[in-house]
N, C-alpha and C. Protein backbone atom coordinates (compact mmCIF):
# COMPACT_ATOMS: atom_id res chain seq x y z
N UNK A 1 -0.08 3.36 -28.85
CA UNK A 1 0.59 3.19 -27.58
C UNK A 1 2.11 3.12 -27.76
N UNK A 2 2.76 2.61 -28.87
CA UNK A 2 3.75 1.97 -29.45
C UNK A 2 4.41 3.64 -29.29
N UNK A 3 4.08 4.43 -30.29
CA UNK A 3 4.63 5.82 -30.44
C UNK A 3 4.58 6.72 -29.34
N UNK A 4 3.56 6.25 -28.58
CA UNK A 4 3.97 7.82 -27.58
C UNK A 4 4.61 7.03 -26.49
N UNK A 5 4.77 5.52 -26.20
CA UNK A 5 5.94 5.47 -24.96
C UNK A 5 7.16 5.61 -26.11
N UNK A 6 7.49 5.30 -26.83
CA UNK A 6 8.73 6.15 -27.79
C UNK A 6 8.82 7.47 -27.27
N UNK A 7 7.86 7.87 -27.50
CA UNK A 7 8.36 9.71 -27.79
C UNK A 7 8.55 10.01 -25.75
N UNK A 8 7.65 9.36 -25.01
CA UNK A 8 8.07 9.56 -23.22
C UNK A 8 9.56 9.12 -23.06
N UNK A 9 9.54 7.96 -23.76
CA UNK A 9 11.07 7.32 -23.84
C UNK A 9 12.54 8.06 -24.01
N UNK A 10 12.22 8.73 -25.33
CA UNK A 10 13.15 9.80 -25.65
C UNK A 10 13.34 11.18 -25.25
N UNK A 11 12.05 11.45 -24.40
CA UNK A 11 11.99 12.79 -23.50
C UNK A 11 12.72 12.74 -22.15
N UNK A 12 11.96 11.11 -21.81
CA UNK A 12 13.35 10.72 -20.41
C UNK A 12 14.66 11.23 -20.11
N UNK A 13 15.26 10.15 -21.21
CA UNK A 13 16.29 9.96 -21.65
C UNK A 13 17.12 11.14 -22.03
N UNK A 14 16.36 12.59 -22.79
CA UNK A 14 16.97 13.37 -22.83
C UNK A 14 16.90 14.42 -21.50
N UNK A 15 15.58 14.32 -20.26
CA UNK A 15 16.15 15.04 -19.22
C UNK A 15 17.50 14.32 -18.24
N UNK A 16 17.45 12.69 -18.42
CA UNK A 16 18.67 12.31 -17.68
C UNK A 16 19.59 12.62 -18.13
N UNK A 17 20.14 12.69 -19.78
CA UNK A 17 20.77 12.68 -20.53
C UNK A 17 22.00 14.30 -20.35
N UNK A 18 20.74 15.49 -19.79
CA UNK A 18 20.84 16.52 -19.51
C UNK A 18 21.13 17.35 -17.94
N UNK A 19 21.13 16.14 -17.57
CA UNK A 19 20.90 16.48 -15.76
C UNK A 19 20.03 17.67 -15.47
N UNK A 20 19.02 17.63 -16.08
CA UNK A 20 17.65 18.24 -15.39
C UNK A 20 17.41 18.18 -14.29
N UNK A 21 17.73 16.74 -13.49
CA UNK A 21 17.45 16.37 -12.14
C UNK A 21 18.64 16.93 -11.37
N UNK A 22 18.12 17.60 -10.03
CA UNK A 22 19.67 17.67 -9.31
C UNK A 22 19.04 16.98 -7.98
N UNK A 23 19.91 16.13 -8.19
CA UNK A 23 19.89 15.16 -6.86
C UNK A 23 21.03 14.36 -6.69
N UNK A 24 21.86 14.55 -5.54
CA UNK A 24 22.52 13.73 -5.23
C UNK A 24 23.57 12.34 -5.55
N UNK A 25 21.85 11.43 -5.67
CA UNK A 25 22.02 10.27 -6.00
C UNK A 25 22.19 9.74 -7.62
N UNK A 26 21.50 10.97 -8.46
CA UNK A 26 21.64 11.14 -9.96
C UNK A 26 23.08 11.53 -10.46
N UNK A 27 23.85 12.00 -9.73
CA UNK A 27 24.99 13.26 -10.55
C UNK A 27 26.04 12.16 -10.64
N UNK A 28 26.56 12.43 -11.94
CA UNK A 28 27.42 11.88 -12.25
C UNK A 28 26.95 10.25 -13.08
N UNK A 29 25.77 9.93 -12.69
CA UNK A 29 25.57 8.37 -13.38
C UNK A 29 25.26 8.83 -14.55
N UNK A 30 24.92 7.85 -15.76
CA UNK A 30 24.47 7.64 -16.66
C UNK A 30 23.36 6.44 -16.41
N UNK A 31 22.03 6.84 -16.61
CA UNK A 31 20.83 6.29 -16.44
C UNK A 31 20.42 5.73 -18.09
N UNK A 32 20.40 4.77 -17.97
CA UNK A 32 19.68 4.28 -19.64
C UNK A 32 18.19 4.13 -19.72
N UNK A 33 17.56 4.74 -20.20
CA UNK A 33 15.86 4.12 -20.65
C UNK A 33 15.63 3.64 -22.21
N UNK A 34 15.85 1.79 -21.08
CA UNK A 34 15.88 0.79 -22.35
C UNK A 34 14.28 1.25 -23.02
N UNK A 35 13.10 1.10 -22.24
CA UNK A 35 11.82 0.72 -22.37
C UNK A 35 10.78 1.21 -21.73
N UNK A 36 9.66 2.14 -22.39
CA UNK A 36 8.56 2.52 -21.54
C UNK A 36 7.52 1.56 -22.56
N UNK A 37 6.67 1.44 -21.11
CA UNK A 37 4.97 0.67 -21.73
C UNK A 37 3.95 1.31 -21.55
N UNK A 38 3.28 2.14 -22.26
CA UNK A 38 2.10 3.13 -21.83
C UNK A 38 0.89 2.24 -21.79
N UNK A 39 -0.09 2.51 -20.87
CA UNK A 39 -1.39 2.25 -20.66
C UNK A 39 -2.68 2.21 -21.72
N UNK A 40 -3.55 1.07 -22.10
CA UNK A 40 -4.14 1.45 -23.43
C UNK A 40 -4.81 2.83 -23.41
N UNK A 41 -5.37 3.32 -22.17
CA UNK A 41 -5.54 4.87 -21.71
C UNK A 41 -4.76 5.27 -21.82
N UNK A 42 -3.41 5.62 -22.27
CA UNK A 42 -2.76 6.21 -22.01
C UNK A 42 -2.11 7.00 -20.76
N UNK A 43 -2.72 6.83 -19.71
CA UNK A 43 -2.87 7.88 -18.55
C UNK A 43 -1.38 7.12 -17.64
N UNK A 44 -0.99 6.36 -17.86
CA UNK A 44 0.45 5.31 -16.84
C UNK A 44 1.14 4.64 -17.87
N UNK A 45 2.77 5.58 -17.69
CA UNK A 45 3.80 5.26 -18.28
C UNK A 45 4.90 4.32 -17.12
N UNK A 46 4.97 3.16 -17.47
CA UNK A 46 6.17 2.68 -16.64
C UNK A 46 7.11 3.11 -17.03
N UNK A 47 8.03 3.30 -17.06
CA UNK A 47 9.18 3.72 -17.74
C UNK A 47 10.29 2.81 -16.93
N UNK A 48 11.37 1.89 -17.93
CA UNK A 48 12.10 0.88 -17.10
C UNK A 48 13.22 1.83 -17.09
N UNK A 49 14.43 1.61 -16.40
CA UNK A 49 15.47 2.31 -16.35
C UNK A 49 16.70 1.55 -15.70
N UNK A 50 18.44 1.32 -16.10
CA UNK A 50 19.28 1.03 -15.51
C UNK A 50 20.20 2.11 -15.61
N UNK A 51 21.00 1.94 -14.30
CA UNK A 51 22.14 2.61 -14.52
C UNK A 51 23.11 2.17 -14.80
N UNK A 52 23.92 2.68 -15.81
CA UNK A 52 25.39 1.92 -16.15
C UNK A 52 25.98 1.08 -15.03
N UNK A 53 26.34 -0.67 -15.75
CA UNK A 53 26.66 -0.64 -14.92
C UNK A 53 25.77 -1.69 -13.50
N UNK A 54 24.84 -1.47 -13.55
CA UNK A 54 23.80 -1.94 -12.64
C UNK A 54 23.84 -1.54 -11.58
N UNK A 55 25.03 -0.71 -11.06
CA UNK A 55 25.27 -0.18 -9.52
C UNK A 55 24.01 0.82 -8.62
N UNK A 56 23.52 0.84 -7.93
CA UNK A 56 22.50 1.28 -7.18
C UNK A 56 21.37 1.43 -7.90
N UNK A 57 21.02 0.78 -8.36
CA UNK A 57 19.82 0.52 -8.92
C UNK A 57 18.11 1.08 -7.98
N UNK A 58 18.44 0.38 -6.82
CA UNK A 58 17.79 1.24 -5.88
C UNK A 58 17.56 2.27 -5.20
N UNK A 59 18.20 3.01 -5.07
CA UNK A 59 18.89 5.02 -4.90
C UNK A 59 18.46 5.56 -6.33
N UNK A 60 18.95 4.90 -7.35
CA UNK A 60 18.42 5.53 -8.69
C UNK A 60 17.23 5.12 -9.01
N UNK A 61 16.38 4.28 -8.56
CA UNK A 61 14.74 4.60 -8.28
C UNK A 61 14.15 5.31 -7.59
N UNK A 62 14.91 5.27 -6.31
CA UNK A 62 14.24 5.99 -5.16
C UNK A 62 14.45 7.96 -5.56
N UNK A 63 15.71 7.68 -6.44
CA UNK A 63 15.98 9.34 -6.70
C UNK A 63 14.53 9.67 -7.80
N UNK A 64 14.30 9.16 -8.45
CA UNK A 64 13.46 9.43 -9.83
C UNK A 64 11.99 9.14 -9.23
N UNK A 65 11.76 8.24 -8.41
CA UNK A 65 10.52 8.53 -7.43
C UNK A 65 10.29 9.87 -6.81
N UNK A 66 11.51 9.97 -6.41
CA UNK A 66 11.11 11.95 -5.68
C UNK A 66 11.43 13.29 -6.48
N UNK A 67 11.31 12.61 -7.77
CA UNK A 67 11.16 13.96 -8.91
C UNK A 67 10.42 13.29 -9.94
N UNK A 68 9.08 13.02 -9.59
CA UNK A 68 8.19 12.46 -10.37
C UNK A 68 7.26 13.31 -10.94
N UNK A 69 7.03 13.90 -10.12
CA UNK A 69 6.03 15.15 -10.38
C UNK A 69 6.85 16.22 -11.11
N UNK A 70 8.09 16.32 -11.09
CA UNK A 70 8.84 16.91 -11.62
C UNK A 70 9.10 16.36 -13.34
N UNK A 71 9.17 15.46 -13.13
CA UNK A 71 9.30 14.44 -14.56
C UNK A 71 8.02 14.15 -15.33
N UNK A 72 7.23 14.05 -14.78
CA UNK A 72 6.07 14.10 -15.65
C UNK A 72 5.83 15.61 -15.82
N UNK A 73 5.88 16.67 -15.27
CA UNK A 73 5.54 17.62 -16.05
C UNK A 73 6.49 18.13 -17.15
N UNK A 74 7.90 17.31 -17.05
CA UNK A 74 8.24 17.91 -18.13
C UNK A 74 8.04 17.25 -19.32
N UNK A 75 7.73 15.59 -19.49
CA UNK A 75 7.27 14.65 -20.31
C UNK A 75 5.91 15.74 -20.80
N UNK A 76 5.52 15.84 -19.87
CA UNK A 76 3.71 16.26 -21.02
C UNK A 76 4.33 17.56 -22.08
N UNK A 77 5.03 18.37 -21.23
CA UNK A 77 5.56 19.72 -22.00
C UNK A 77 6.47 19.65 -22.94
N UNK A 78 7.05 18.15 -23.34
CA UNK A 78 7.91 18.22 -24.44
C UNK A 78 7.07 16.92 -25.02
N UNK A 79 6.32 16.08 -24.58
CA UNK A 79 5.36 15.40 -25.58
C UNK A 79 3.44 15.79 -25.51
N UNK A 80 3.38 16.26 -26.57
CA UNK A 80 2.19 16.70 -26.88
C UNK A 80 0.75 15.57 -26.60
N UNK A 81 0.53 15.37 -25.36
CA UNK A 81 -0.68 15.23 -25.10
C UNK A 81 -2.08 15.51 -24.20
N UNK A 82 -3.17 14.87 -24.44
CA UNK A 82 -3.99 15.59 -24.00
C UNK A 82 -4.31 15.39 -22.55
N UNK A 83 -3.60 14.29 -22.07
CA UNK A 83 -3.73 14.06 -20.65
C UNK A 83 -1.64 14.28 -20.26
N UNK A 84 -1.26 14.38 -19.41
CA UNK A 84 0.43 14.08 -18.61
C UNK A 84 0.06 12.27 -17.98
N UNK A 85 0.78 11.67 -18.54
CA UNK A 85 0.45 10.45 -18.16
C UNK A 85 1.33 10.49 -16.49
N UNK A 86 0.70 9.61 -15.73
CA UNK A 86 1.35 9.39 -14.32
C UNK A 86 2.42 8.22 -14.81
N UNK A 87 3.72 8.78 -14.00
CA UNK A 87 5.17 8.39 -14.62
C UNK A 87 5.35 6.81 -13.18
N UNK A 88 5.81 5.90 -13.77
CA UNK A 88 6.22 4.88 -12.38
C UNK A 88 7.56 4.45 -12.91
N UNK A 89 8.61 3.79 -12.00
CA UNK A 89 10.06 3.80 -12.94
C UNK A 89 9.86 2.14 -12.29
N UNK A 90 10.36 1.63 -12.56
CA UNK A 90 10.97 0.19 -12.58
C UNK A 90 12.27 -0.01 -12.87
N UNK A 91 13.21 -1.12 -12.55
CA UNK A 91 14.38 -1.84 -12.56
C UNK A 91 14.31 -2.31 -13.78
N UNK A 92 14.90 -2.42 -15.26
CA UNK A 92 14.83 -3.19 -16.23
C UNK A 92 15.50 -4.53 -15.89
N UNK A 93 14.51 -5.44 -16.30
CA UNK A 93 14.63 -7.07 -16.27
C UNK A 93 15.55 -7.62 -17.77
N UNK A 94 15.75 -7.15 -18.66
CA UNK A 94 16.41 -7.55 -19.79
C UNK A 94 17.86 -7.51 -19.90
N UNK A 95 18.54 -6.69 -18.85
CA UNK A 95 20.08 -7.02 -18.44
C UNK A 95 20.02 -7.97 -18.02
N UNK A 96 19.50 -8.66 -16.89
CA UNK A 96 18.85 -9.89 -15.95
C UNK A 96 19.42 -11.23 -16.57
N UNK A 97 18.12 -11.14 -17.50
CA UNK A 97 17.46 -11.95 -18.43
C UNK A 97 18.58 -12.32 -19.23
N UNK A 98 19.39 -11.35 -19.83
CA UNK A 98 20.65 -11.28 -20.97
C UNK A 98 21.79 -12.11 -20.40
N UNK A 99 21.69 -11.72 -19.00
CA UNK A 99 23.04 -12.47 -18.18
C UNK A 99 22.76 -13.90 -17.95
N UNK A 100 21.52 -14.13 -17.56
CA UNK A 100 21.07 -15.82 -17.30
C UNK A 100 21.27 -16.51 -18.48
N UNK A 101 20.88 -16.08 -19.69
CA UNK A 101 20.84 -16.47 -21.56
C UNK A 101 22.67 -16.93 -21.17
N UNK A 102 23.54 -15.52 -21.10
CA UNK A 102 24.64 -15.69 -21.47
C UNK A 102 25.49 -17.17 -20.96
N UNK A 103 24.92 -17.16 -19.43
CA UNK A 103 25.66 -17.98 -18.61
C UNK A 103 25.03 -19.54 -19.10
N UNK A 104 23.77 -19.75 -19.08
CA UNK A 104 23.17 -20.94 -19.54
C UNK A 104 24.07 -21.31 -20.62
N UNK A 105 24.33 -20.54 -22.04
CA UNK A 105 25.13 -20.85 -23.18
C UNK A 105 26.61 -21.27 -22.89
N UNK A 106 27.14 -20.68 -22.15
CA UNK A 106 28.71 -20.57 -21.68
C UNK A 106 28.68 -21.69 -20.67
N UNK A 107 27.63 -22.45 -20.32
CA UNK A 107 27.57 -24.02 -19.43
C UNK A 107 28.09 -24.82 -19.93
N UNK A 108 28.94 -25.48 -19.05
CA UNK A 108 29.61 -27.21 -19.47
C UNK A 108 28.26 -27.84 -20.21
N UNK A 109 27.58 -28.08 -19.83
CA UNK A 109 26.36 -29.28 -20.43
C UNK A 109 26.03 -28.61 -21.51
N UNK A 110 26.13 -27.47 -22.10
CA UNK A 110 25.44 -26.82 -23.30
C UNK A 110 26.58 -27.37 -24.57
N UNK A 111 27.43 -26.59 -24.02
CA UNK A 111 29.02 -26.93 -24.39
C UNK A 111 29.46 -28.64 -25.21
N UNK A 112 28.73 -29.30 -24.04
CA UNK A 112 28.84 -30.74 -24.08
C UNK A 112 27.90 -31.24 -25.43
N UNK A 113 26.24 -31.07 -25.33
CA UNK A 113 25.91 -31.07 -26.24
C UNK A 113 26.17 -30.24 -27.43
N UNK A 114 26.45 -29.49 -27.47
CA UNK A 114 26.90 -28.90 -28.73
C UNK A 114 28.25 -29.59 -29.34
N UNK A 115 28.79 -30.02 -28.54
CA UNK A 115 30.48 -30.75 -29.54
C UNK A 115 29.78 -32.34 -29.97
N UNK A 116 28.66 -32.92 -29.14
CA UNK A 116 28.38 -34.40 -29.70
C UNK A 116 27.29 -33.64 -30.49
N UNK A 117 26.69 -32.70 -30.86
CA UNK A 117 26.08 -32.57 -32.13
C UNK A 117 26.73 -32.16 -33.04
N UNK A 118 27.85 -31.85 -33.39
CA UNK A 118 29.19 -31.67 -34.23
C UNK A 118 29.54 -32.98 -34.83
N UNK A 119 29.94 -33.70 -33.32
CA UNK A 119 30.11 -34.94 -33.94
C UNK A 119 29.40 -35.77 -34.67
N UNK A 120 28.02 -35.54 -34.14
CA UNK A 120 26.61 -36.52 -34.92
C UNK A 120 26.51 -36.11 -36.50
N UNK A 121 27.13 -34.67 -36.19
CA UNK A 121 26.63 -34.16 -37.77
C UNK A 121 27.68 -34.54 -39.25
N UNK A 122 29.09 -34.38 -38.23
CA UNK A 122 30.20 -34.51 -39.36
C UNK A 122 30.36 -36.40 -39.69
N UNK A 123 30.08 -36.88 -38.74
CA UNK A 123 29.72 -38.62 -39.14
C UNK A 123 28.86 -38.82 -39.85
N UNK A 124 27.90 -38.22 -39.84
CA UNK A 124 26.34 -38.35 -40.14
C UNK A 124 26.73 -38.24 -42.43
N UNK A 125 27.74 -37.15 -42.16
CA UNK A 125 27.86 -36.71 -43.67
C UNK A 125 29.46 -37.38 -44.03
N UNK A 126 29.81 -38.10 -43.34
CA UNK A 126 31.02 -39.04 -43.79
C UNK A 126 32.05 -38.10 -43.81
N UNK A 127 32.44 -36.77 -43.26
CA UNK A 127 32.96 -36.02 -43.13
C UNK A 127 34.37 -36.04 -42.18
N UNK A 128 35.18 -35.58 -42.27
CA UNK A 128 35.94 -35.49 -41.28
C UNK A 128 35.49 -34.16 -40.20
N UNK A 129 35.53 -34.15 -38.95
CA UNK A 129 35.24 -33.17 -38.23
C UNK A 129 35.59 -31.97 -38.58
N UNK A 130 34.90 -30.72 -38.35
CA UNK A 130 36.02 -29.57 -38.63
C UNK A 130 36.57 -28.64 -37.94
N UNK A 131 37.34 -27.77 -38.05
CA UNK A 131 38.18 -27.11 -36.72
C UNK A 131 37.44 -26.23 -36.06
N UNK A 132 37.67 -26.25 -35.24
CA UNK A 132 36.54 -25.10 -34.55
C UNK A 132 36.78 -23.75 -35.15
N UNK A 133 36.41 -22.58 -35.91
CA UNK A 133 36.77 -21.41 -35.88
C UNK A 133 36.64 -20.57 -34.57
N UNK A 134 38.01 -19.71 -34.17
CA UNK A 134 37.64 -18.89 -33.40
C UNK A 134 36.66 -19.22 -32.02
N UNK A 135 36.73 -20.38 -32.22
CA UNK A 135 36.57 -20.93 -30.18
C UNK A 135 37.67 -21.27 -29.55
C-alpha cells in the first residue's frame, strides 16, 4: 500500500507540477502533495493536497474534484495497475497541526516552564546558570 500511494503521489504531483490541468482556479498556483493513503484494496486513493501558502484551499479542491476523472486516468496510465484506483483530494491537516505545535512552544507558560527547569537543573548541579545561546 506504502509503494503505490508513493508512486500515485509522485504522478500527482508531476501532472500539477506540469499544468496538465487547465482550469482557472489551478493556473499559476503551486499545489503540494504532501500525502496519499491507498485503500488495503487498493481501489481509493485519498490524495491530501495544499496550496502554497494555504490560500484557497477550497477552489483548489473544488478545481481537482472536477478533473477527477481526468486525474485518475492519467494516475492508472503512468502507474501500472490492475485496477485505476478512484482518486478523492482532501485539505492536508499537517500544516494545521505544525502551526498549533509551533504556537503551543512559542507560549508564555511553555517558555515559563522551560527557564524554571534551567534553573532546577543548573542548582541542582551547583552550577552557575548558563547563557542562553542564540535565544
Amino acid at each position: 500500500m506504502l509503494r503505490v500511494a508513493e508512486l500515485v503521489r509522485h504522478a500527482m504531483s508531476e501532472l500539477l507540477t506540469r499544468s496538465d490541468i487547465a482550469d482557472p482556479a489551478l493556473e499559476g498556483k503551486v499545489v503540494t502533495v504532501p500525502d496519499v493513503r491507498m485503500s488495503p484494496d487498493l481501489k481509493l486513493a485519498t490524495v491530501y493536497v495544499m496550496p502554497l501558502g494555504g490560500d484557497n484551499v477550497a477552489d483548489c479542491l473544488a478545481a481537482l474534484d472536477r478533473h477527477k476523472k481526468f486525474l485518475r486516468g492519467e494516475i492508472a496510465r503512468r502507474v501500472n495497475l490492475r485496477f485505476a484506483p478512484e482518486v478523492r483530494f482532501k485539505a492536508d491537516p499537517s500544516f494545521d497541526y505544525g502551526g498549533k505545535i509551533d504556537a503551543l512552544l512559542n507560549s508564555a507558560k511553555v517558555k515559563q516552564d522551560l527557564e524554571a527547569a534551567r534553573e532546577s537543573d543548573s542548582s541542582a548541579n551547583g552550577a552557575a546558570p548558563a547563557a542562553d545561546k542564540g535565544e
